[in-house]
Structures are given as structure tokens and as C-alpha cells.
Protein backbone atom coordinates (compact mmCIF):
# COMPACT_ATOMS: atom_id res chain seq x y z
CA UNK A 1 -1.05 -25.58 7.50
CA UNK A 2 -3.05 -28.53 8.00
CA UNK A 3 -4.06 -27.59 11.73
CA UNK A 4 -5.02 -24.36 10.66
CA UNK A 5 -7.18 -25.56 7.93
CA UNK A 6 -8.66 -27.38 10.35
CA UNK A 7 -8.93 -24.98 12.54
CA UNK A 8 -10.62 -22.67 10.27
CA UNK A 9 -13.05 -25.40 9.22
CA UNK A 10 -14.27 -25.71 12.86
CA UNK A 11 -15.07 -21.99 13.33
CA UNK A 12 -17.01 -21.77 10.02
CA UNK A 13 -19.23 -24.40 11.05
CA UNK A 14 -19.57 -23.80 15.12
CA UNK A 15 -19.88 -19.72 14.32
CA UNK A 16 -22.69 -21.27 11.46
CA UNK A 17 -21.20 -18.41 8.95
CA UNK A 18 -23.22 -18.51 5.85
CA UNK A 19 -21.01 -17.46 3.28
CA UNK A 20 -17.12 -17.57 2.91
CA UNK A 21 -15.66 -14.97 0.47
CA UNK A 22 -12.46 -15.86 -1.39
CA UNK A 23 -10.50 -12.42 -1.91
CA UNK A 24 -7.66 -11.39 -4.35
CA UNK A 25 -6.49 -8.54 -5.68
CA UNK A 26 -5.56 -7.65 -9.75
CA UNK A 27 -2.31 -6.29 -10.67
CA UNK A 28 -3.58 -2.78 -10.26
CA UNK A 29 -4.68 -3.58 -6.84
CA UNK A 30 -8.50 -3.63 -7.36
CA UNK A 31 -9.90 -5.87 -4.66
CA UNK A 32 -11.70 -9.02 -6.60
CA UNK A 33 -14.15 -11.79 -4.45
CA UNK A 34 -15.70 -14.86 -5.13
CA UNK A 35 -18.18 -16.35 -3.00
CA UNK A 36 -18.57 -19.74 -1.92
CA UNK A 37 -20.84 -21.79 0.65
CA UNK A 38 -18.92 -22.90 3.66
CA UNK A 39 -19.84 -26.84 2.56
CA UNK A 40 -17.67 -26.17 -0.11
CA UNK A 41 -14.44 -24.62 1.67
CA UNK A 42 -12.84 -28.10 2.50
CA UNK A 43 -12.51 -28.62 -1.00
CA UNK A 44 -11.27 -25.19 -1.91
CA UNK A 45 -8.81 -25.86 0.55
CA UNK A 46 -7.82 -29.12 -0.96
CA UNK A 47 -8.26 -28.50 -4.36
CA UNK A 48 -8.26 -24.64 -5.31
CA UNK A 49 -11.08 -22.58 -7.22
CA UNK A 50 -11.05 -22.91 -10.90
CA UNK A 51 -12.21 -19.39 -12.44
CA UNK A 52 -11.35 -17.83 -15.93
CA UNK A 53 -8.27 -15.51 -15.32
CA UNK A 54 -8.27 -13.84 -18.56
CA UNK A 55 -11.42 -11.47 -17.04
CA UNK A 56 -8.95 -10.00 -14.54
CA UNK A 57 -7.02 -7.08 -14.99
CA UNK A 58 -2.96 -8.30 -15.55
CA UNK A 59 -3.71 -12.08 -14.81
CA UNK A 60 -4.20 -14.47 -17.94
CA UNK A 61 -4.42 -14.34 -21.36
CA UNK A 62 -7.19 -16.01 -23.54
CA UNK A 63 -5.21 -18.86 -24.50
CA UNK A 64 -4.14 -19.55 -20.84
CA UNK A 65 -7.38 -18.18 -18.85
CA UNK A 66 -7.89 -20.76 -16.34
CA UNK A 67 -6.13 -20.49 -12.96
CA UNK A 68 -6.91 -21.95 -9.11
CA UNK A 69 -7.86 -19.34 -6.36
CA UNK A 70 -6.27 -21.07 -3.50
CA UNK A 71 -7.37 -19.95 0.19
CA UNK A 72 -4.62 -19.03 2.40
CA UNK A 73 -5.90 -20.50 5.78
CA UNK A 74 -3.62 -17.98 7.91
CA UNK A 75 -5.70 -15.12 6.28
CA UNK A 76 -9.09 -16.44 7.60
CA UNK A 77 -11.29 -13.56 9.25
CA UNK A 78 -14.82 -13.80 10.24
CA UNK A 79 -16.92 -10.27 8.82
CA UNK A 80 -19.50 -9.18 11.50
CA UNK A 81 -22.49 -7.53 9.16
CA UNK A 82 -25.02 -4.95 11.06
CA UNK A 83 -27.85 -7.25 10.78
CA UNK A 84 -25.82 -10.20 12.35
CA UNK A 85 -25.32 -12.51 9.88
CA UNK A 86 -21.69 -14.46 10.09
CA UNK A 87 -19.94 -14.20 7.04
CA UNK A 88 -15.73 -14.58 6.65
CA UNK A 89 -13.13 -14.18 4.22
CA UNK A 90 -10.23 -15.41 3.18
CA UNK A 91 -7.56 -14.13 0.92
CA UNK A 92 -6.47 -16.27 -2.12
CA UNK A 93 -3.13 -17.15 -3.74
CA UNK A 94 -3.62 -17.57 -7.35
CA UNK A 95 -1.74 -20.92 -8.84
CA UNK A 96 -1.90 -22.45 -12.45
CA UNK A 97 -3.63 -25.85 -13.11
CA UNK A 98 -1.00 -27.35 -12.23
CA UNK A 99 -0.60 -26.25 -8.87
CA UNK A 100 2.58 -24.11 -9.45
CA UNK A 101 2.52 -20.40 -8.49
CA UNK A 102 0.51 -18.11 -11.30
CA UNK A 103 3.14 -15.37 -11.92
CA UNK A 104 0.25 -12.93 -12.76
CA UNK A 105 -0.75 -13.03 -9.32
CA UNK A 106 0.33 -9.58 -7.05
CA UNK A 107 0.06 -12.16 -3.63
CA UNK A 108 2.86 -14.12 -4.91
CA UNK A 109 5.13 -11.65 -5.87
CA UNK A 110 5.18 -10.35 -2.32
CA UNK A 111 5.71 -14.02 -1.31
CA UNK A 112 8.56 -14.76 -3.64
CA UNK A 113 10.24 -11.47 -2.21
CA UNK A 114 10.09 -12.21 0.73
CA UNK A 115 11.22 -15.46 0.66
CA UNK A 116 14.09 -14.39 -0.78
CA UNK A 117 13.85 -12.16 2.23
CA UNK A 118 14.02 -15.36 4.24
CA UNK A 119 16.84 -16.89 2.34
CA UNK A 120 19.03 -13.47 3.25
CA UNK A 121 18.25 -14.28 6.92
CA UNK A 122 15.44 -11.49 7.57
CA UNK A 123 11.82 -11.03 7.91
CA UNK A 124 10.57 -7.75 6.57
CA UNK A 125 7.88 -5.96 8.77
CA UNK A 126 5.55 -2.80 7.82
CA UNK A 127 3.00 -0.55 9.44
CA UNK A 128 1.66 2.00 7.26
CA UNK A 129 -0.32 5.21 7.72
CA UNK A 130 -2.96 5.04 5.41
CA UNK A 131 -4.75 8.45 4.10
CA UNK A 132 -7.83 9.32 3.09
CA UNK A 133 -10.91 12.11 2.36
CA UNK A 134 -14.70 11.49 2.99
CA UNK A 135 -16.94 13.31 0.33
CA UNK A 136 -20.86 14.12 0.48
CA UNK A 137 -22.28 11.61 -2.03
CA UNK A 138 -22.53 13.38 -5.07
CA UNK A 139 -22.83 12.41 -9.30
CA UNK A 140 -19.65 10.94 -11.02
CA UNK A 141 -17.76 13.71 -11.71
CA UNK A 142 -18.77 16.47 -9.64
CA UNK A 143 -16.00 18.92 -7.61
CA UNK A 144 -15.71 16.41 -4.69
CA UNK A 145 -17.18 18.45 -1.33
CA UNK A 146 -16.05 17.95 1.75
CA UNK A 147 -18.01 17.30 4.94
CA UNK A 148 -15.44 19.49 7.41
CA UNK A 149 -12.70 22.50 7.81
CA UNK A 150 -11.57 20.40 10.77
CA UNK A 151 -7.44 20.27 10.35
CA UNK A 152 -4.99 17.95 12.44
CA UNK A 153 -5.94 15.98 15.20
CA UNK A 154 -8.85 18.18 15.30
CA UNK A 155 -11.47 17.07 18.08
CA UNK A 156 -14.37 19.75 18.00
CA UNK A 157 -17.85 19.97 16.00
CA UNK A 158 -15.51 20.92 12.91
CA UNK A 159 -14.60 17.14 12.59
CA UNK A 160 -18.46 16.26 12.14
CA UNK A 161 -18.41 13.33 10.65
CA UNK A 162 -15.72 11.44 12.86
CA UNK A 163 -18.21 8.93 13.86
CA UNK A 164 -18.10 7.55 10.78
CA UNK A 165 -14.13 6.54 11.72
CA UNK A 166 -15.01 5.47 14.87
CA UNK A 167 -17.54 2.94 13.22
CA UNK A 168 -14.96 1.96 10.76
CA UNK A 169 -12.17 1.42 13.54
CA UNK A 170 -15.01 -1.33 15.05
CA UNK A 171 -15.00 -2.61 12.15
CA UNK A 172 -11.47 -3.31 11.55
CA UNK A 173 -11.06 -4.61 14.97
CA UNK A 174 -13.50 -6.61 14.69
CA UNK A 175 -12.39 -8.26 11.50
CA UNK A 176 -8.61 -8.77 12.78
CA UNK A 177 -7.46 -5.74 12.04
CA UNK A 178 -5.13 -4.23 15.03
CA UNK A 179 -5.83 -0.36 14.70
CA UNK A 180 -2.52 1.40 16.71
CA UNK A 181 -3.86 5.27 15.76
CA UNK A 182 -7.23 7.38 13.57
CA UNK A 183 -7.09 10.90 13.92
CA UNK A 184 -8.09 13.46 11.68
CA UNK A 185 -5.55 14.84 9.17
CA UNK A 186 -4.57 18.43 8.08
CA UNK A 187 -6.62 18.37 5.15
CA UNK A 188 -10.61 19.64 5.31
CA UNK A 189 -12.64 16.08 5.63
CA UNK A 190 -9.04 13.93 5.12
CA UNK A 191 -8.52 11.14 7.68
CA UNK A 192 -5.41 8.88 8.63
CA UNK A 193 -5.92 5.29 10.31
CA UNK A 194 -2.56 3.67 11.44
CA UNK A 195 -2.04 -0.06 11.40
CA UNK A 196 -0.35 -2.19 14.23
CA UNK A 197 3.08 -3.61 13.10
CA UNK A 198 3.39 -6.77 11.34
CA UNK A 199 4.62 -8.86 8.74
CA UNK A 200 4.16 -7.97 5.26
CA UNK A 201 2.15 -9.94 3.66
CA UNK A 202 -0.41 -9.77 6.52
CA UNK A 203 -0.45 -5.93 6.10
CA UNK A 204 -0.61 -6.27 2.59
CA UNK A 205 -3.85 -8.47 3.37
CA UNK A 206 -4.84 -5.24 5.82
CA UNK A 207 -4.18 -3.15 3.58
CA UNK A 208 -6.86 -4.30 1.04
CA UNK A 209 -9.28 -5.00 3.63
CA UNK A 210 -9.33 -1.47 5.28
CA UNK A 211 -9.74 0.05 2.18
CA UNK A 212 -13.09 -1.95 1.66
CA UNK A 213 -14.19 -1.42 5.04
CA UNK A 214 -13.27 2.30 5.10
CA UNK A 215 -15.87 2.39 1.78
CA UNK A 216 -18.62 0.85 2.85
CA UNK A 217 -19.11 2.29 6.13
CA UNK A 218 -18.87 5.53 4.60
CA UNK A 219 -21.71 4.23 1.82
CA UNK A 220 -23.66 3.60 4.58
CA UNK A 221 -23.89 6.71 5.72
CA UNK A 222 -24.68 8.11 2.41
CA UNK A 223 -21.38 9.99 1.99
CA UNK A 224 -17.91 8.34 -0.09
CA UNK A 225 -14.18 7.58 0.73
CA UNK A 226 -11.54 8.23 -1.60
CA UNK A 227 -7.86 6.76 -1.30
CA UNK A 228 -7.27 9.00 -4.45
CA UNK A 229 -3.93 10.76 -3.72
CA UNK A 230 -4.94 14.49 -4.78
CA UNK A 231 -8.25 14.66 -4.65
CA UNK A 232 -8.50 18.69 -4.14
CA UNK A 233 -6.46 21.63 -4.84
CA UNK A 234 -4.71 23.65 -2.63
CA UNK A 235 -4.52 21.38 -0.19
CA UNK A 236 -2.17 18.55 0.96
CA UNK A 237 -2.62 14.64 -0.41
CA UNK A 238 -3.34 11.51 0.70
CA UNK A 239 -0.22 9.31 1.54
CA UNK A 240 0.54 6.26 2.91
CA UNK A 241 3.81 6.48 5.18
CA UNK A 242 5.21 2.68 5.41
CA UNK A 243 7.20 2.20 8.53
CA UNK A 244 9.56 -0.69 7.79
CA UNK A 245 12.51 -2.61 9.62
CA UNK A 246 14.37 -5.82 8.92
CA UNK A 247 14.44 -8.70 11.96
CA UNK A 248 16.51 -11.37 12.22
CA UNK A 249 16.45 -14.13 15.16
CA UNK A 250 13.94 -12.23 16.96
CA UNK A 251 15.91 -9.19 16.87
CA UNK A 252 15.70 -5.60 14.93
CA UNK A 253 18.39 -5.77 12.52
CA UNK A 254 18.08 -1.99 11.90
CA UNK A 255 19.08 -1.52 15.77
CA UNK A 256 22.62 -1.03 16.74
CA UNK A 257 22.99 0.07 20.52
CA UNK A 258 26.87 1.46 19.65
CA UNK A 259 25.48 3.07 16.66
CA UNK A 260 25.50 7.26 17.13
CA UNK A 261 21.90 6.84 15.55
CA UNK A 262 21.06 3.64 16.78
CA UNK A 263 21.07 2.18 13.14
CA UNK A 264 23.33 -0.53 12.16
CA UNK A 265 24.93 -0.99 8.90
CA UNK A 266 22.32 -3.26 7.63
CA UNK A 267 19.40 -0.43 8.32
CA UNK A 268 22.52 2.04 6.35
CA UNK A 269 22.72 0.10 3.16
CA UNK A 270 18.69 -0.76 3.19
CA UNK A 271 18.06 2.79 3.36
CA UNK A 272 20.70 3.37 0.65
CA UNK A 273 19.36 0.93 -1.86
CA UNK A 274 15.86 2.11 -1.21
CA UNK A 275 17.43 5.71 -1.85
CA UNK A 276 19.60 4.34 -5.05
CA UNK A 277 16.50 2.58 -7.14
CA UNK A 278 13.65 5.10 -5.86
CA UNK A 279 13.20 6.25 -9.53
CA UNK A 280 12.72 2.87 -10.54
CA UNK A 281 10.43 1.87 -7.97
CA UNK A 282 8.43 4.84 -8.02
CA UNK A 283 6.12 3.58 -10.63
CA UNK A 284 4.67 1.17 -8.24
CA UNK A 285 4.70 3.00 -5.26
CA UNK A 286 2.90 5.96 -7.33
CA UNK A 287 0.45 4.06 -9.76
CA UNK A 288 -1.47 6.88 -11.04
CA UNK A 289 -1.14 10.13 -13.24
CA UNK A 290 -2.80 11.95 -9.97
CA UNK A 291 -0.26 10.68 -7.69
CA UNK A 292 2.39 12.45 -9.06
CA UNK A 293 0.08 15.96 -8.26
CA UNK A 294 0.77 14.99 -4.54
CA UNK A 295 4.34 14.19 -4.72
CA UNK A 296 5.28 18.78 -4.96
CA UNK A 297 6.94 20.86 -3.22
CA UNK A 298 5.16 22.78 -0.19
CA UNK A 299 2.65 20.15 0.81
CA UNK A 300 4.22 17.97 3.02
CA UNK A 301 5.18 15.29 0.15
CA UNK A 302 8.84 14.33 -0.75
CA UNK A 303 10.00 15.86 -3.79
CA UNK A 304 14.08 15.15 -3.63
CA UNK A 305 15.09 11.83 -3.05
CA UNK A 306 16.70 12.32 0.37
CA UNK A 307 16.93 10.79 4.05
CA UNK A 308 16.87 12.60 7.43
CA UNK A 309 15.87 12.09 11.07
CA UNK A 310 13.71 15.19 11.55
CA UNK A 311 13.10 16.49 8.17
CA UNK A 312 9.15 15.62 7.21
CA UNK A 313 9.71 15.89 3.89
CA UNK A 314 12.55 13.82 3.26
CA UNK A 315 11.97 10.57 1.17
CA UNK A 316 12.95 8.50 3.75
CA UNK A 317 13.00 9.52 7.84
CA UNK A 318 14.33 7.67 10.45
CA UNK A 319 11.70 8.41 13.58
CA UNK A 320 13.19 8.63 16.76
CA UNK A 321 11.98 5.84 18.76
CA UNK A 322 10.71 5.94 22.15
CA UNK A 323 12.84 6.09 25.11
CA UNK A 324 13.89 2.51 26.50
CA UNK A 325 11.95 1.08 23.22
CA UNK A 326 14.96 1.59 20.61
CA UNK A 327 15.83 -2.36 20.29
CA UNK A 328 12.54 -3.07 19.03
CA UNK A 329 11.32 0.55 17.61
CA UNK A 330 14.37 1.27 15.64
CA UNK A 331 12.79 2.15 11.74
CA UNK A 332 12.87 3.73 8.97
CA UNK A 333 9.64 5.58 7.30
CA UNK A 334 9.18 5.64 3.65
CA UNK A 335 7.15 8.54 2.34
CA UNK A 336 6.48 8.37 -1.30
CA UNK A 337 4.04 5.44 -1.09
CA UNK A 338 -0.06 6.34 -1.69
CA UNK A 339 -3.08 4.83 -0.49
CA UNK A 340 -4.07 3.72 -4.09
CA UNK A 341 -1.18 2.15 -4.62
CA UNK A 342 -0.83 -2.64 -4.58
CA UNK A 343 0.18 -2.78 -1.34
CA UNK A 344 1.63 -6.36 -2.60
CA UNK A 345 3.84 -4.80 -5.56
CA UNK A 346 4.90 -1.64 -3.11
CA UNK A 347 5.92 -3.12 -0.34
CA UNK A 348 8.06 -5.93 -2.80
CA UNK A 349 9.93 -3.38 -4.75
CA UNK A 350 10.72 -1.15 -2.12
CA UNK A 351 11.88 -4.25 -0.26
CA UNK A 352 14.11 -5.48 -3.56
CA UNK A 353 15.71 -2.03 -3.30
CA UNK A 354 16.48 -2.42 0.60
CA UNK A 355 18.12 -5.81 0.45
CA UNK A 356 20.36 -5.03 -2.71
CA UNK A 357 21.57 -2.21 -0.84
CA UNK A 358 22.11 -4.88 1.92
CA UNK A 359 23.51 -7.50 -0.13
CA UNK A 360 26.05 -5.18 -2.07
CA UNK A 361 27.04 -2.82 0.44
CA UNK A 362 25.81 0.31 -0.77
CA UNK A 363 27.23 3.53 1.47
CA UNK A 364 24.23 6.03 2.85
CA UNK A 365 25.11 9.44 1.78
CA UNK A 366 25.08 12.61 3.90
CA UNK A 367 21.38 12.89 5.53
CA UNK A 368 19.04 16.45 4.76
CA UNK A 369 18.85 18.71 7.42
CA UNK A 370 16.66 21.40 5.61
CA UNK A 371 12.93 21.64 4.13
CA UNK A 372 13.35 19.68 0.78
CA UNK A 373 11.51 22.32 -1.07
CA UNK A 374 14.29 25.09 -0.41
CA UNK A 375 17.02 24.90 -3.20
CA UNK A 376 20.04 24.31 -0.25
CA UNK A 377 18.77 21.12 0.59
CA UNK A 378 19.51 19.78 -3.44
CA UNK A 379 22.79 18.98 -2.21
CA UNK A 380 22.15 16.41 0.40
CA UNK A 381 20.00 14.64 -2.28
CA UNK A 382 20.66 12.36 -5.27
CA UNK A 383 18.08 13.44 -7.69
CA UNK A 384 14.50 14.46 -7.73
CA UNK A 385 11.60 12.01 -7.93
CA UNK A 386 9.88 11.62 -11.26
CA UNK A 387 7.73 14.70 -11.99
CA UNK A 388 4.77 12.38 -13.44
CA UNK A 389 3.85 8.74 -14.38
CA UNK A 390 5.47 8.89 -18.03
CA UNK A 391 8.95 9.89 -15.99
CA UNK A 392 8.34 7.28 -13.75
CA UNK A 393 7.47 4.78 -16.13
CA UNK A 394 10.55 5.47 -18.19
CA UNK A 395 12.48 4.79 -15.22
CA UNK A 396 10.87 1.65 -14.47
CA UNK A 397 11.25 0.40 -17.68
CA UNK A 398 14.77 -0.07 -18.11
CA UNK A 399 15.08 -1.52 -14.41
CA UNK A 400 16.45 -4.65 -14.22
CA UNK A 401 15.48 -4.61 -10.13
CA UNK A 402 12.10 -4.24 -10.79
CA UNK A 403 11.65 -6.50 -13.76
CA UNK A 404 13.42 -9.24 -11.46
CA UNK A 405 10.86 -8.28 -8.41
CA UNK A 406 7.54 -7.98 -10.69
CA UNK A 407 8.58 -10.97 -13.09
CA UNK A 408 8.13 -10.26 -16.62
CA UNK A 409 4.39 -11.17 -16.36
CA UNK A 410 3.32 -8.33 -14.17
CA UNK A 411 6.46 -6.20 -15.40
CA UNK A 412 4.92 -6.12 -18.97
CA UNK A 413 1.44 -5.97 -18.34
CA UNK A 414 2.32 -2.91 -15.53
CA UNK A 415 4.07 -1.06 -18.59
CA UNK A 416 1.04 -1.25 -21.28
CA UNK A 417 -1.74 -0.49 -18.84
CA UNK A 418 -0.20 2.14 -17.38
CA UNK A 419 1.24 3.50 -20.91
CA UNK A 420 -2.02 3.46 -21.83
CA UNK A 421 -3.23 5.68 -18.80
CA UNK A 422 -0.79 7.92 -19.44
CA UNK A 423 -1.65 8.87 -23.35
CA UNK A 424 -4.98 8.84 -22.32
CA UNK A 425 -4.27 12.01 -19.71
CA UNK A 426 -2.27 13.71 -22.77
CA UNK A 427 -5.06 13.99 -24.70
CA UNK A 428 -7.59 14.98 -22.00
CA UNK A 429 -8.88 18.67 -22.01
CA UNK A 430 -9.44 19.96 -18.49
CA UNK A 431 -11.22 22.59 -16.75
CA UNK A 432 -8.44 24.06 -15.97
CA UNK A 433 -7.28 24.60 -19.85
CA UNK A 434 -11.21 25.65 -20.70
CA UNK A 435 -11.25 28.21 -18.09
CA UNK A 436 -7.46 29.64 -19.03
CA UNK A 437 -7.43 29.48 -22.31
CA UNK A 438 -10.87 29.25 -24.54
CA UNK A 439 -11.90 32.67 -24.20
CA UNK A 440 -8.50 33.87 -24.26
CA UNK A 441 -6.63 32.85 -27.32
């Protein structure tokens, strides 16, 4: 740690960056910065940033407010600007006073999990497809319009605006962030960029950091990106597909060359336990009262809580990897997650669910071979996926998984706020009611 502190140190001062921004994210996942002159990184380093946590969403309350934003050297990224000034960033684990681990802080509950992780002999890794629309800029609240009817992997004039992804992949790479794929999606104006494998926590850090970048390129431009997951009718959602495997030694512990399938027990029970606590988990992976418009039948989104090697719409599929690759491409792909969800909370509770499948054995039942939205394919499931936050809240709630995964800090906090969203959306009139029913009843 030392050496790379060190190391970091050096850069700041022989690239003569001007400001260092200290990143972390709220429970919610809202990206949060605080900006400090590089003179004054050694002792952030050393000593931590005292700020008052009770003006964060889910961190402290009044009575406990202050906490230490402590700057993860390994995270360090210098952030080219278009008029060439050198700034960097740095994402933050947030600790109490007295140094110990600040159990409001999303970071460290991805850290803790995988840890335990560790302890179970395996390091989890991720690459996610990460969804999105681009909108003309237009007044809060407006029907969102789109700048295209380009569709999948369109490359003609309908895709108009793809410059504006090709900037944004610059930018990523640029920052650190490995881009493996960008295309256009299916949707009108919807866009997919895919990140490079790696560990989780690093993606977690991607995660956030794409979904800044994708924003302000597209400001610039004068148009806006949404990671909303529903954003228009009619049309499919925004996901984010997680590719995920277990290593251990070097080695893909989901890989087993005498396997049928190529997937060893361990990847079996992972897949089961993710499968077994998926309406627990769901809450996280599915944070908002429009996600649940995306998760339907007939757009491409799981519905039935399911696994299969070629069905699209089961919950989880198991890609086939390339020829001569399977040692090391071996995976499984889990579909429920969206873009707006904490990458640092998602990718820990879906994890949790893996390894107690892992640690206890649990048997994979008999894998979908039909479209999830026909009624024959029921039977290859175990249950539907909540129908809408309240359901998945509900679920969450009395999950003893996820209340060990979150901690009860975040577990509690999660509950209210998102409680709170949901009796908010009850008592919201739409359009849609105005236009069916005040002139008709």
C-alpha cells in the first residue's frame, strides 16, 4: 500500500495535476466528491478526510455525523479535461474517527463480502453490460425524445448521434477504464458499453465512473443520458447483464473440463443460491419503483426466476464460451441487475447468495429450455420475480442473507428510504390514470 501511495504521490506532482477529487458513493448509489489540492493528498492518505456524514444519504446520524473519507491508492486515475488541465480521482473508503470501517459506507460492504469471499478460497470477478438512452435536452419532466430509430448494432445515419459514444469510449480509456464492446442497442437512441473483466470492487469503482462520464459527455453536447431502467413505453429497458465467475489459485472455479457443460459443482450450487435468494436480493439489484416496469414479460427482461444456456430471458444464462477459451471463459450471466442500481450493494448480495449456495450445497434444478414468457416454461422455474418494489421489499425484509450482507446499518436505512419511495408512487396520479379515467367515470 505504501509503494503505491507513493507511487501515486509521484504522478500527481510530475503530471502537475491541479486538483485531486476524493469520490464515494451514498447508499443509494449517488456518486458524492470532495475536492482537495494535491499538497494536501499525503495527508489524506495518512490521516483520512474529516466531513459531516449525517448530509449523506444512508451514512450518519446527527449524533454520530463525523466520519474519515479515506483514499484508496489502488483506485487512483488521472481525468484528462478538453481544455487540458490534469485533474485525478480517487475513490474513498469511508471509516469512523477511530479508524475502524464506517458500516454506512456501500465500499465496505463490497469489501467485507468479499473478504469473506477470500476466506472461502475465491476471488469473485464481474463484467457487466451497462444500458442506457440519450435524450434531446429538454425541461424536467417532459416525454423524454429520442435522438434515433436506429435498433441493434445499427451502423447507418439512423444511429446519429453515435459519436457521442465514441467520445465517451475515449474517455473511459483514457481514465482506466478497459472498454471490451459499445454498440447500439435495440431500443430507439438506447446504447450498451461493455466493461473488460475484473475484480469486483474495481468494477464497482467502473461502474460509478462510467456513469459520470457517460453524462457529461452527453451534457456537452447539449443532449442527456439516462441509466433509468424504463424510460419509454413500448419499448425494451435498460439492463445491466453482470457476467460473473469464481477463481481460485489462478484458476476458474466455475470450469470443469469433465463437466457435460463445462461447469463444476461449485459454478452448480453458486448458480443455485443465486437462484434460491433472488427474491430477497432483488431489492438491491432493482432499486427503483421503475425498475420493476422493465423486469415483464415480452421485452427481453427475466420475469421467472430460472437458468438456461440459450434462453435470453432466463434469470440466469450460462454463455457458451469461445472455442479453446472455456478454462478461463467459463460464466454465468445474471440478468435482473439495472444500470441504476449500487453497483457495491448488487454485486455483494448477489455474491452472498452464490457462496451460500456454495457453502451449503444447494442442488441446481432442471434448466429452461423455452421463452420465459410462455406459461410451459413455469415449470422449470421456482417462482416469479417480485412484480414491484413493495414485493420486493417485503422479501428483503425478512432476509436474514441480506441483513447479514448489508449490515443492519445499510439494511435499515435501505428499508425506510425505499418504503418511503414506494408510498410516495401509491399516491401519485399519472397521465396515464388522467387520460383513462377523468373524462370517463
Amino acid at each position: 500500500m505504501q509503494h503505491q501511495q507513493d507511487y501515486v504521490l509521484r504522478t500527481v506532482e510530475e503530471r502537475r495535476v491541479r486538483l485531486v477529487r476524493l469520490w464515494f458513493t451514498d447508499v443509494l448509489g449517488q456518486l458524492k466528491s470532495v475536492a482537495i489540492s494535491p499538497v494536501e493528498l499525503e495527508a489524506a492518505f495518512s490521516e483520512g478526510v474529516q466531513f459531516d456524514g449525517s448530509a449523506i444519504d444512508g451514512f450518519s446520524r446527527m449524533q454520530e455525523s463525523d466520519v474519515l473519507a479515506r483514499p484508496d491508492p489502488n483506485s487512483f486515475q488521472l481525468m484528462p479535461t478538453d481544455d487540458g488541465e490534469v485533474t485525478a480521482r480517487v475513490f474513498c473508503d469511508i471509516a469512523n474517527l477511530d479508524g475502524s470501517p464506517f458500516e454506512g459506507d456501500p465500499r465496505q460492504v463490497l469489501r467485507r463480502n468479499l473478504a469473506a469471499a477470500a476466506d472461502a478460497g475465491f476471488e469473485f470477478m464481474c463484467a457487466p453490460e451497462v444500458e442506457f438512452f440519450y435524450f434531446e435536452g429538454a425541461e424536467r419532466g417532459t416525454t423524454p425524445v429520442p435522438l434515433d430509430e436506429a435498433s441493434y448494432f445499427d451502423l447507418t445515419a439512423n444511429d446519429s448521434k453515435g459519436h457521442i459514444r465514441r467520445r465517451t469510449i475515449q474517455r473511459l480509456e483514457a481514465t482506466g477504464i478497459p472498454v471490451e464492446y459499445s454498440f447500439h442497442e435495440d431500443a430507439p437512441s438506447q446504447h450498451e458499453i461493455d466493461l473488460r473483466y475484473s475484480d469486483a470492487l474495481t468494477m464497482a469503482d467502473n461502474v460509478m465512473a462510467l456513469r459520470m462520464i457517460v453524462r457529461e459527455v452527453a451534457m456537452s453536447e447539449g443532449i442527456y443520458a439516462t441509466f433509468m431502467p424504463k424510460p419509454m413505453e413500448g419499448v425494451q429497458g435498460s439492463g445491466m447483464h453482470t457476467h460473473m465467475s469464481l477463481w481460485s489459485a489462478d484458476a476458474n472455479a466455475f470450469h470443469d473440463p469433465e463437466s457435460a457443460d463445462g461447469l463444476s459443482d461449485v459454478a452448480r450450487s453458486f448458480i443455485a443460491g443465486v437462484l434460491a435468494h433472488a427474491n430477497e436480493t432483488t431489492a438491491v439489484t432493482n432499486q427503483l419503483v421503475n425498475s420493476y416496469k422493465r423486469l415483464v414479460a415480452g421485452f427481453e427482461a427475466p420475469v421467472n426466476i430460472s437458468w438456461a444456456h440459450n434462453d435470453r430471458t432466463a434469470l440466469v444464462r450460462v454463455p457458451v464460451p469461445k472455442r479453446n477459451k472455456e478454462a478461463r471463459g467459463t460464466r454465468i450471466e445474471y440478468r435482473a441487475l439495472d444500470p441504476a442500481c449500487n453497483p457495491y450493494l448488487a454485486f455483494s448480495v448477489v455474491l452472498a447468495a452464490g457462496l451460500q449456495g456454495v457453502a451449503r450445497g444447494y442442488e441446481l434444478g432442471e434448466e429452461s429450455v423455452a421463452a420465459l414468457h410462455e406459461e410451459a416454461a413455469r415449470s422449470h422455474s421456482t417462482g416469479l420475480l417480485p412484480a414491484n418494489l413493495s414485493e420486493a421489499l417485503d422479501a428483503m425484509e425478512s432476509s436474514a442473507l441480506v441483513r447479514d450482507t448489508l449490515g443492519e446499518h445499510i439494511f435499515e436505512w435501505f428499508l425506510r428510504n425505499k418504503r418511503a419511495e414506494w408510498a410516495a408512487y401509491r399516491t401519485h396520479v399519472s397521465s396515464f390514470e388522467l387520460e383513462r379515467y377523468l373524462r370517463t367515470w
